[in-house]
C-alpha atoms as a PDB file:
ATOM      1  CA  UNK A   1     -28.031 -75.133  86.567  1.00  0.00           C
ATOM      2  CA  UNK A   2     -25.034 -74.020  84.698  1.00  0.00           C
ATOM      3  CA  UNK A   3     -21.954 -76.749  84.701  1.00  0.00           C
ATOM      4  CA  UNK A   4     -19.305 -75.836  87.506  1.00  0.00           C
ATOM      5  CA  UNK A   5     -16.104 -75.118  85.155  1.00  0.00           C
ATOM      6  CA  UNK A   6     -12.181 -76.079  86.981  1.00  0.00           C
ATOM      7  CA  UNK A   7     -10.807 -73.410  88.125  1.00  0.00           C
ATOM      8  CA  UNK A   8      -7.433 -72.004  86.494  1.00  0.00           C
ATOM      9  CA  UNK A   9      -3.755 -73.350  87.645  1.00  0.00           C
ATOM     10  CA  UNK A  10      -2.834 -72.051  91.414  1.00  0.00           C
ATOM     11  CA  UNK A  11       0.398 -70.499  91.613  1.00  0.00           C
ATOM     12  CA  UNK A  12       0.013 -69.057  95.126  1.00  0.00           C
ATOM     13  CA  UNK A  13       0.434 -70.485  98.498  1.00  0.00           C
ATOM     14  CA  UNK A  14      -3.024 -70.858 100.072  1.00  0.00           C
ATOM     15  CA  UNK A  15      -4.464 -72.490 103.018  1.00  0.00           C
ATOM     16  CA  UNK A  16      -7.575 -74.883 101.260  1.00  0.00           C
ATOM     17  CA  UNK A  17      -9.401 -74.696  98.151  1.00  0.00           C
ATOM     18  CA  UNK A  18     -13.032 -73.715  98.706  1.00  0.00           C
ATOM     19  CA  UNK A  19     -16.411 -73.483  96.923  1.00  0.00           C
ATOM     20  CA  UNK A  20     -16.620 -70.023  96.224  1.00  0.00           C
ATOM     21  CA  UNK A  21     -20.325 -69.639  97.372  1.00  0.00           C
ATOM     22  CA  UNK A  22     -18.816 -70.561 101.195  1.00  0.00           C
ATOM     23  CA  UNK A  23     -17.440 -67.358 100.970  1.00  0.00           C
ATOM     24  CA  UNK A  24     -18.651 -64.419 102.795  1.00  0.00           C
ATOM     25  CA  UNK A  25     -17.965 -61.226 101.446  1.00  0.00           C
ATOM     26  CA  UNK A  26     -17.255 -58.222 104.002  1.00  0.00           C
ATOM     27  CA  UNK A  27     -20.553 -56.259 104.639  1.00  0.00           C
ATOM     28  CA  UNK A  28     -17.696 -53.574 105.380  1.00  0.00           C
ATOM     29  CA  UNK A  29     -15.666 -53.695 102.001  1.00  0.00           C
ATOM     30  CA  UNK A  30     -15.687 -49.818 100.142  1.00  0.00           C
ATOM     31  CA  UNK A  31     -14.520 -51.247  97.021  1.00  0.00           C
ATOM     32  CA  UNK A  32     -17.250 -51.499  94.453  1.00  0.00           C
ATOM     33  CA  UNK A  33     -15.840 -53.492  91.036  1.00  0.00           C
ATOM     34  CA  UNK A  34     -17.581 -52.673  88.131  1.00  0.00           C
ATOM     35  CA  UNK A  35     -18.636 -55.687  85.475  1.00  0.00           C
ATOM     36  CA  UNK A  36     -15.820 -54.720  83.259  1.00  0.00           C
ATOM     37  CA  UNK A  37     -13.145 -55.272  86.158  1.00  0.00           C
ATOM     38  CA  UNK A  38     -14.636 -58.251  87.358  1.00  0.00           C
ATOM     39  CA  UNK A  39     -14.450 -59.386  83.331  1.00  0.00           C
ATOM     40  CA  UNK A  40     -10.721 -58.677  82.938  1.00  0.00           C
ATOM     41  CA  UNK A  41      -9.898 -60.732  86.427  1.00  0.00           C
ATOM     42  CA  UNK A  42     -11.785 -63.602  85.078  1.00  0.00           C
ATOM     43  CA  UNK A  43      -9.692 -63.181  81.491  1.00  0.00           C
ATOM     44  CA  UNK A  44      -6.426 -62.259  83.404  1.00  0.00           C
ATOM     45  CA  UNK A  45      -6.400 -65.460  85.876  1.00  0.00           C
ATOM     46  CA  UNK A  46      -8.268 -67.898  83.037  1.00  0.00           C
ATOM     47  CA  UNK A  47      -4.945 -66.817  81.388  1.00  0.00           C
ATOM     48  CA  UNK A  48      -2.313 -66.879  84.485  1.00  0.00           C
ATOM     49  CA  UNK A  49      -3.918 -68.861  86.917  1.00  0.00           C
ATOM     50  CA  UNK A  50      -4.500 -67.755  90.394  1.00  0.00           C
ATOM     51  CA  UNK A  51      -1.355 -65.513  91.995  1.00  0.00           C
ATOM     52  CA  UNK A  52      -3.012 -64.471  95.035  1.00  0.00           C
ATOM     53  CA  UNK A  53      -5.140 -66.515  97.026  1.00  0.00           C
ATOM     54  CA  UNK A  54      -8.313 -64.900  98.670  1.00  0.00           C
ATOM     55  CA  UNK A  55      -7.779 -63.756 102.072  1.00  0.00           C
ATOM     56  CA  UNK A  56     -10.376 -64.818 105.113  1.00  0.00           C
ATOM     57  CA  UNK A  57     -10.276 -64.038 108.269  1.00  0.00           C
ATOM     58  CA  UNK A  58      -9.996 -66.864 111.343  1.00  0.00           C
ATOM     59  CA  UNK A  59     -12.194 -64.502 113.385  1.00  0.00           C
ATOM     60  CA  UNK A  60     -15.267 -62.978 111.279  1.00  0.00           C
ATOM     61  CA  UNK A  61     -15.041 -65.279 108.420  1.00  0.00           C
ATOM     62  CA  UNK A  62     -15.083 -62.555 106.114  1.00  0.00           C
ATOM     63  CA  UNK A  63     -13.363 -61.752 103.021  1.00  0.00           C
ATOM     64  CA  UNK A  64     -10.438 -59.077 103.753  1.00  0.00           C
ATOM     65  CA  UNK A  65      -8.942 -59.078 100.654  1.00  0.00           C
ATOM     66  CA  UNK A  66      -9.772 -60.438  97.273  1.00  0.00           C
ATOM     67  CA  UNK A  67     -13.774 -59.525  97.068  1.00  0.00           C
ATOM     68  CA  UNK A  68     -13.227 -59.064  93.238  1.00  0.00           C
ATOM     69  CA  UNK A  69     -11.438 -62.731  92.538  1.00  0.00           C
ATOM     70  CA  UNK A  70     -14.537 -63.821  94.143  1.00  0.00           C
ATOM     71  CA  UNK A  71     -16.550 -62.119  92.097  1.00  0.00           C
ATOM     72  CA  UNK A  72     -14.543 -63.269  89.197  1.00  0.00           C
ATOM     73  CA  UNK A  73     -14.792 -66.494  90.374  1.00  0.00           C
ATOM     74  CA  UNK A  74     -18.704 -66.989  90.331  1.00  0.00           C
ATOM     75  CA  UNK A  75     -19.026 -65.341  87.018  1.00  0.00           C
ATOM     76  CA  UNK A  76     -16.539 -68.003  85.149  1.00  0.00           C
ATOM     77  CA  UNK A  77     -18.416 -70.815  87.413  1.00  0.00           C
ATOM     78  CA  UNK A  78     -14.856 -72.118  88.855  1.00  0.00           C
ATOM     79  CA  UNK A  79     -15.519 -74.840  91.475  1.00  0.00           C
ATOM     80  CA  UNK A  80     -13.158 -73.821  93.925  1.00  0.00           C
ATOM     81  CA  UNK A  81     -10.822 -70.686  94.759  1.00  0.00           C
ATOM     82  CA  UNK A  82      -7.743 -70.818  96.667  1.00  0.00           C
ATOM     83  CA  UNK A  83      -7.921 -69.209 100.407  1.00  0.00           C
ATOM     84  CA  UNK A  84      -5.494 -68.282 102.923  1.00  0.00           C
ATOM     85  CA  UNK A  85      -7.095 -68.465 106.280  1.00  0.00           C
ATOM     86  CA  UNK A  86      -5.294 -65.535 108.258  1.00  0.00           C
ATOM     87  CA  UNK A  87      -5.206 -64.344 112.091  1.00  0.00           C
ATOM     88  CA  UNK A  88      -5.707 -60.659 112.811  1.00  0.00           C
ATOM     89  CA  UNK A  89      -4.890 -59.294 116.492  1.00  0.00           C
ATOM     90  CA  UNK A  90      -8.539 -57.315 116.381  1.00  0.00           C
ATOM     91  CA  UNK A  91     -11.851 -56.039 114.186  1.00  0.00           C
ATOM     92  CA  UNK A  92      -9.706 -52.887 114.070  1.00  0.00           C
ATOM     93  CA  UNK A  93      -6.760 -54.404 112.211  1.00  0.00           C
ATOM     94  CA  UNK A  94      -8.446 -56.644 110.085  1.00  0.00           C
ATOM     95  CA  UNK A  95     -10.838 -53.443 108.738  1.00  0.00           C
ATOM     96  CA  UNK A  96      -7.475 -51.092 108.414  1.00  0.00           C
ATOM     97  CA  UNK A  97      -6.260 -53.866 106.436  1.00  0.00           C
ATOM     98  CA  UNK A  98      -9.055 -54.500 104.185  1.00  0.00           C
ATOM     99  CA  UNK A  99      -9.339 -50.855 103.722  1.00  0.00           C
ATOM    100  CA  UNK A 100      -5.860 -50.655 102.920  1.00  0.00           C
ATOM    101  CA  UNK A 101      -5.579 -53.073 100.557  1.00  0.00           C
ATOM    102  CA  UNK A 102      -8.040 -51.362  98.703  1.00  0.00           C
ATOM    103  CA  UNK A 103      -6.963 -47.675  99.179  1.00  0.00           C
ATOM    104  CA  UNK A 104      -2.997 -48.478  98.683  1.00  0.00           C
ATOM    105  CA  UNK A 105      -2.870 -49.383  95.293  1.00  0.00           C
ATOM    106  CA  UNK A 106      -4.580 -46.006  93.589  1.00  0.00           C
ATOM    107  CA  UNK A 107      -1.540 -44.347  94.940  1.00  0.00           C
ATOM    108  CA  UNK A 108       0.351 -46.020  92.230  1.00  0.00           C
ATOM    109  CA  UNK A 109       2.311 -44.491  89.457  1.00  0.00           C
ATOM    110  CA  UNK A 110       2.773 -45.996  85.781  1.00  0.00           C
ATOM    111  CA  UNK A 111       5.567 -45.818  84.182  1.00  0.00           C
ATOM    112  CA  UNK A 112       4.704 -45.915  80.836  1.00  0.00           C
ATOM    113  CA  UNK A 113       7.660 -45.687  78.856  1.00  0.00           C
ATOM    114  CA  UNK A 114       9.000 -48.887  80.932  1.00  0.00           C
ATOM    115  CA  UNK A 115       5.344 -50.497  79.969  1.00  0.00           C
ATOM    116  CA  UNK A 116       6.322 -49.281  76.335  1.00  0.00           C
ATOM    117  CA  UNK A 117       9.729 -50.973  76.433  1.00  0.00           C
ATOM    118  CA  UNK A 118       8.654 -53.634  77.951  1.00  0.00           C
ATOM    119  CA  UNK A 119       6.245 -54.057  75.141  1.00  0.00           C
ATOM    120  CA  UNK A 120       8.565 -53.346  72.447  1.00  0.00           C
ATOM    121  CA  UNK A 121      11.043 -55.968  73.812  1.00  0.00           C
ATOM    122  CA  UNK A 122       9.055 -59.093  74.544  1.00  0.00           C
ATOM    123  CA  UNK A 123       5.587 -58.056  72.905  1.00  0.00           C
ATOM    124  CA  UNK A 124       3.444 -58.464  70.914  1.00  0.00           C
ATOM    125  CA  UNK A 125       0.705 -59.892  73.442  1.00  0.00           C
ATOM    126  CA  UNK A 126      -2.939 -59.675  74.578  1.00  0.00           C
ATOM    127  CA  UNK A 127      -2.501 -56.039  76.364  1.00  0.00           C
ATOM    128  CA  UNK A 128      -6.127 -56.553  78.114  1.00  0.00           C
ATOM    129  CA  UNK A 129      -3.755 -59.020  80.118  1.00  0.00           C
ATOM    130  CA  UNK A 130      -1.770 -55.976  81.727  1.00  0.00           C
ATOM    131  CA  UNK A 131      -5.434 -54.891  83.348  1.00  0.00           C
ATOM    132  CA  UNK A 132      -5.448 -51.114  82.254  1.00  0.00           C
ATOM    133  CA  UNK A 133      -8.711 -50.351  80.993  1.00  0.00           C
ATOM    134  CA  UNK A 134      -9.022 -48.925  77.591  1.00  0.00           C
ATOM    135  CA  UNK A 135      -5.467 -49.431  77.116  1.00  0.00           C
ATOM    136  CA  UNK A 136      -3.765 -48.328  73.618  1.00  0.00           C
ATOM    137  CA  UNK A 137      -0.630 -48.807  72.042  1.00  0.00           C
ATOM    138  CA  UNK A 138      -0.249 -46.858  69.252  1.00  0.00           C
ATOM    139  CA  UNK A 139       3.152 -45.994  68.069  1.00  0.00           C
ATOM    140  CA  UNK A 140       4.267 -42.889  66.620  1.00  0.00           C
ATOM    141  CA  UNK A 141       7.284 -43.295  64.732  1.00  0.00           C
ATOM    142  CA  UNK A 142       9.645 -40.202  63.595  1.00  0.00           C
ATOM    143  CA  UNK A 143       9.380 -39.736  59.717  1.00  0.00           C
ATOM    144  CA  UNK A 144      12.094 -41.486  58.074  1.00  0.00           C
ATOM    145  CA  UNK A 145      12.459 -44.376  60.635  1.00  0.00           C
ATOM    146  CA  UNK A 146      11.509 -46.839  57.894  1.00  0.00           C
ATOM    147  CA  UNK A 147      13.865 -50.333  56.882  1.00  0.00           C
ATOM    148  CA  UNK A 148      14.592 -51.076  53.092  1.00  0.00           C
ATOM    149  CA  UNK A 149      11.704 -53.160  53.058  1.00  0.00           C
ATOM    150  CA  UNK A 150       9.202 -50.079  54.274  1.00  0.00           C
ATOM    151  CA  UNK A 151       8.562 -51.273  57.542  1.00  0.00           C
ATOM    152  CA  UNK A 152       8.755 -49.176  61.107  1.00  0.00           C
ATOM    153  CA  UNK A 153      11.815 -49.741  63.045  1.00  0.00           C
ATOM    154  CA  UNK A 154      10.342 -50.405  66.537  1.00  0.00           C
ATOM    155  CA  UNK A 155      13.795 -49.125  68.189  1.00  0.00           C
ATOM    156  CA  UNK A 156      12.961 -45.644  66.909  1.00  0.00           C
ATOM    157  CA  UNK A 157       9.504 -45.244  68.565  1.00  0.00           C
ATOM    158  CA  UNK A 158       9.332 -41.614  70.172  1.00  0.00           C
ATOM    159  CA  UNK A 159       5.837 -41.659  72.009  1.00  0.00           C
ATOM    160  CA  UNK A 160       3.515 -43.810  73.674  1.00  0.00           C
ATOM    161  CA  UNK A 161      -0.442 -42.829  73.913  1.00  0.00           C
ATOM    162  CA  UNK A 162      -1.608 -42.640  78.137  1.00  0.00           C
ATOM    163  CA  UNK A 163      -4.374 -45.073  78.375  1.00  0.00           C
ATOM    164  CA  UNK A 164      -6.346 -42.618  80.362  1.00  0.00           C
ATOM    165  CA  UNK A 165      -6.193 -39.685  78.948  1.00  0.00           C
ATOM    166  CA  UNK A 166      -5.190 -40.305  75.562  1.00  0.00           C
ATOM    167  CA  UNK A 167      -2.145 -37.711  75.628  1.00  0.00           C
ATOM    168  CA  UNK A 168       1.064 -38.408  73.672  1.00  0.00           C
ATOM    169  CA  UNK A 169       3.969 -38.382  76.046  1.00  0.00           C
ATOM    170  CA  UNK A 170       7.387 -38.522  74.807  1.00  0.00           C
ATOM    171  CA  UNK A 171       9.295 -41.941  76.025  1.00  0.00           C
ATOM    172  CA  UNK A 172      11.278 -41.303  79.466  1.00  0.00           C
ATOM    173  CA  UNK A 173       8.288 -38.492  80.742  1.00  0.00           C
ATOM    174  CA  UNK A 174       5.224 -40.961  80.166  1.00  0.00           C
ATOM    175  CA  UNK A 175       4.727 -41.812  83.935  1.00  0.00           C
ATOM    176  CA  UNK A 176       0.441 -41.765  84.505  1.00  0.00           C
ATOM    177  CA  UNK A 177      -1.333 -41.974  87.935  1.00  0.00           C
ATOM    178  CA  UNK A 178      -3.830 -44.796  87.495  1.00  0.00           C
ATOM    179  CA  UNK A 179      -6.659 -45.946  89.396  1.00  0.00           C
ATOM    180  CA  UNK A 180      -7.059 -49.760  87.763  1.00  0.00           C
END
Protein backbone atom coordinates (compact mmCIF):
# COMPACT_ATOMS: atom_id res chain seq x y z
CA UNK A 1 0.00 0.00 0.00
CA UNK A 2 1.16 3.36 -1.06
CA UNK A 3 2.70 5.63 2.01
CA UNK A 4 -0.05 8.12 3.40
CA UNK A 5 1.73 11.62 2.47
CA UNK A 6 0.85 14.97 5.24
CA UNK A 7 -1.45 16.85 4.01
CA UNK A 8 -0.63 20.62 2.94
CA UNK A 9 -0.75 23.70 5.61
CA UNK A 10 -4.61 24.53 6.72
CA UNK A 11 -5.43 28.01 6.42
CA UNK A 12 -9.20 27.64 6.92
CA UNK A 13 -11.33 27.34 9.92
CA UNK A 14 -12.63 23.76 10.09
CA UNK A 15 -14.37 21.66 12.54
CA UNK A 16 -11.77 18.24 12.77
CA UNK A 17 -9.29 16.85 10.54
CA UNK A 18 -10.44 13.55 9.05
CA UNK A 19 -9.18 10.54 7.04
CA UNK A 20 -10.39 11.28 3.80
CA UNK A 21 -11.73 7.70 3.07
CA UNK A 22 -14.45 8.53 6.18
CA UNK A 23 -15.86 10.68 3.81
CA UNK A 24 -18.99 10.07 2.01
CA UNK A 25 -19.46 11.68 -1.10
CA UNK A 26 -23.16 12.86 -2.07
CA UNK A 27 -24.87 10.11 -4.23
CA UNK A 28 -26.76 13.47 -5.29
CA UNK A 29 -23.72 15.73 -6.36
CA UNK A 30 -24.14 16.88 -10.48
CA UNK A 31 -20.68 17.96 -10.59
CA UNK A 32 -18.47 15.54 -12.42
CA UNK A 33 -14.46 16.74 -12.15
CA UNK A 34 -12.48 15.57 -14.77
CA UNK A 35 -8.70 14.06 -13.94
CA UNK A 36 -7.18 17.24 -15.10
CA UNK A 37 -9.25 19.38 -12.45
CA UNK A 38 -8.80 17.07 -9.81
CA UNK A 39 -4.76 17.37 -10.88
CA UNK A 40 -4.63 21.18 -10.65
CA UNK A 41 -6.51 21.10 -6.98
CA UNK A 42 -3.96 18.70 -5.82
CA UNK A 43 -1.02 21.18 -7.43
CA UNK A 44 -2.98 24.36 -6.33
CA UNK A 45 -3.44 23.33 -2.45
CA UNK A 46 0.16 21.20 -2.40
CA UNK A 47 1.16 24.84 -3.23
CA UNK A 48 -1.33 27.04 -0.90
CA UNK A 49 -2.46 24.75 1.53
CA UNK A 50 -6.03 24.11 2.24
CA UNK A 51 -8.42 27.54 2.06
CA UNK A 52 -11.63 25.90 2.31
CA UNK A 53 -12.37 23.13 4.42
CA UNK A 54 -14.75 20.32 3.09
CA UNK A 55 -18.23 20.77 4.02
CA UNK A 56 -20.39 17.70 5.74
CA UNK A 57 -23.49 17.67 6.74
CA UNK A 58 -24.65 16.91 10.69
CA UNK A 59 -27.71 15.18 9.20
CA UNK A 60 -26.84 12.82 6.06
CA UNK A 61 -23.19 12.75 6.55
CA UNK A 62 -22.63 13.64 3.13
CA UNK A 63 -20.32 15.81 1.37
CA UNK A 64 -22.20 19.23 0.34
CA UNK A 65 -19.49 20.98 -0.84
CA UNK A 66 -15.93 20.19 -1.67
CA UNK A 67 -16.41 16.59 -3.59
CA UNK A 68 -13.35 17.62 -5.77
CA UNK A 69 -10.77 18.49 -2.65
CA UNK A 70 -11.72 15.07 -1.77
CA UNK A 71 -10.94 13.77 -4.75
CA UNK A 72 -7.78 15.71 -4.74
CA UNK A 73 -7.13 14.53 -1.57
CA UNK A 74 -7.01 10.65 -2.24
CA UNK A 75 -5.04 11.09 -5.36
CA UNK A 76 -1.96 13.00 -3.46
CA UNK A 77 -2.52 10.26 -0.52
CA UNK A 78 -2.92 13.20 2.24
CA UNK A 79 -3.79 11.61 5.62
CA UNK A 80 -6.30 13.89 6.67
CA UNK A 81 -8.53 16.84 5.15
CA UNK A 82 -9.95 19.58 7.06
CA UNK A 83 -13.99 19.43 7.60
CA UNK A 84 -16.51 21.74 8.77
CA UNK A 85 -19.36 19.81 10.20
CA UNK A 86 -22.48 22.08 9.29
CA UNK A 87 -26.37 22.08 10.29
CA UNK A 88 -28.92 22.45 7.51
CA UNK A 89 -32.73 23.21 8.49
CA UNK A 90 -33.82 20.21 5.83
CA UNK A 91 -32.75 17.57 2.78
CA UNK A 92 -34.19 20.44 0.72
CA UNK A 93 -31.68 23.08 1.81
CA UNK A 94 -28.78 21.11 2.10
CA UNK A 95 -29.39 19.75 -1.84
CA UNK A 96 -30.18 23.62 -3.03
CA UNK A 97 -27.00 24.29 -1.44
CA UNK A 98 -24.88 21.67 -2.81
CA UNK A 99 -26.38 22.36 -6.11
CA UNK A 100 -25.64 25.84 -5.74
CA UNK A 101 -22.36 25.74 -4.89
CA UNK A 102 -21.77 24.00 -7.90
CA UNK A 103 -24.03 25.92 -10.38
CA UNK A 104 -23.01 29.58 -8.91
CA UNK A 105 -19.64 29.82 -9.86
CA UNK A 106 -20.01 29.20 -13.95
CA UNK A 107 -21.88 32.41 -13.80
CA UNK A 108 -18.62 34.08 -13.30
CA UNK A 109 -16.95 36.64 -15.44
CA UNK A 110 -13.01 37.08 -15.95
CA UNK A 111 -11.61 39.97 -16.16
CA UNK A 112 -8.74 39.46 -18.02
CA UNK A 113 -7.03 42.57 -18.42
CA UNK A 114 -7.09 42.83 -14.38
CA UNK A 115 -5.60 39.01 -14.54
CA UNK A 116 -3.08 40.63 -17.12
CA UNK A 117 -2.13 43.47 -14.77
CA UNK A 118 -2.10 41.61 -12.11
CA UNK A 119 0.41 39.47 -13.84
CA UNK A 120 2.45 42.16 -15.17
CA UNK A 121 2.75 43.74 -11.66
CA UNK A 122 3.65 40.96 -9.27
CA UNK A 123 4.36 38.06 -11.88
CA UNK A 124 6.18 36.09 -13.14
CA UNK A 125 4.63 32.84 -11.42
CA UNK A 126 3.38 29.27 -12.00
CA UNK A 127 0.00 30.43 -13.95
CA UNK A 128 -1.40 26.63 -13.61
CA UNK A 129 -1.73 28.09 -9.94
CA UNK A 130 -4.59 30.60 -11.07
CA UNK A 131 -6.70 27.18 -12.12
CA UNK A 132 -7.72 28.24 -15.77
CA UNK A 133 -7.18 25.42 -17.91
CA UNK A 134 -5.02 25.83 -20.89
CA UNK A 135 -4.19 29.17 -19.77
CA UNK A 136 -1.70 31.44 -21.99
CA UNK A 137 0.04 34.50 -21.56
CA UNK A 138 1.43 35.64 -24.47
CA UNK A 139 2.15 39.25 -24.86
CA UNK A 140 1.83 41.26 -27.84
CA UNK A 141 3.79 44.25 -27.66
CA UNK A 142 3.27 47.42 -30.13
CA UNK A 143 6.33 47.68 -32.56
CA UNK A 144 8.76 50.02 -31.23
CA UNK A 145 8.09 49.38 -27.47
CA UNK A 146 11.66 48.12 -27.10
CA UNK A 147 14.44 49.61 -24.13
CA UNK A 148 18.09 50.51 -25.25
CA UNK A 149 19.07 47.21 -24.34
CA UNK A 150 16.33 45.45 -26.91
CA UNK A 151 14.12 44.20 -24.45
CA UNK A 152 10.00 44.55 -24.30
CA UNK A 153 8.77 47.16 -22.03
CA UNK A 154 6.06 45.21 -20.10
CA UNK A 155 4.14 48.69 -19.38
CA UNK A 156 3.40 48.90 -23.10
CA UNK A 157 1.62 45.50 -23.52
CA UNK A 158 -1.64 46.09 -25.72
CA UNK A 159 -3.34 42.53 -25.68
CA UNK A 160 -3.75 39.58 -23.70
CA UNK A 161 -4.64 36.00 -25.45
CA UNK A 162 -8.40 34.49 -23.76
CA UNK A 163 -7.47 31.19 -22.40
CA UNK A 164 -10.53 29.71 -23.92
CA UNK A 165 -10.83 30.74 -27.00
CA UNK A 166 -7.57 31.90 -27.95
CA UNK A 167 -8.83 35.48 -29.22
CA UNK A 168 -6.66 38.59 -28.78
CA UNK A 169 -8.57 41.15 -26.81
CA UNK A 170 -7.28 44.53 -26.41
CA UNK A 171 -6.47 45.37 -22.48
CA UNK A 172 -9.65 47.09 -20.72
CA UNK A 173 -12.33 44.79 -23.17
CA UNK A 174 -10.70 41.28 -22.27
CA UNK A 175 -13.51 40.20 -19.79
CA UNK A 176 -14.21 36.03 -20.69
CA UNK A 177 -17.11 33.92 -19.25
CA UNK A 178 -15.39 30.85 -17.84
CA UNK A 179 -16.55 27.65 -16.69
CA UNK A 180 -13.20 26.46 -14.51
Amino acid sequence: MAKRQVTPTVHCKFSEMVKPEKLKPNPQNANQHPEDQIERLVKIITEHGWRHPIVVSEDSGFIVSGHGRLEAAIKAKWDKVPVAFQKFESNEQEFQVMTADNAIARWAEIDLSKVHDAIKEIGPFDLELMGFKDFKFEPNFEPGTEDEQGKLDKKQLKFITCPHCEKEFELGQAKVRTED
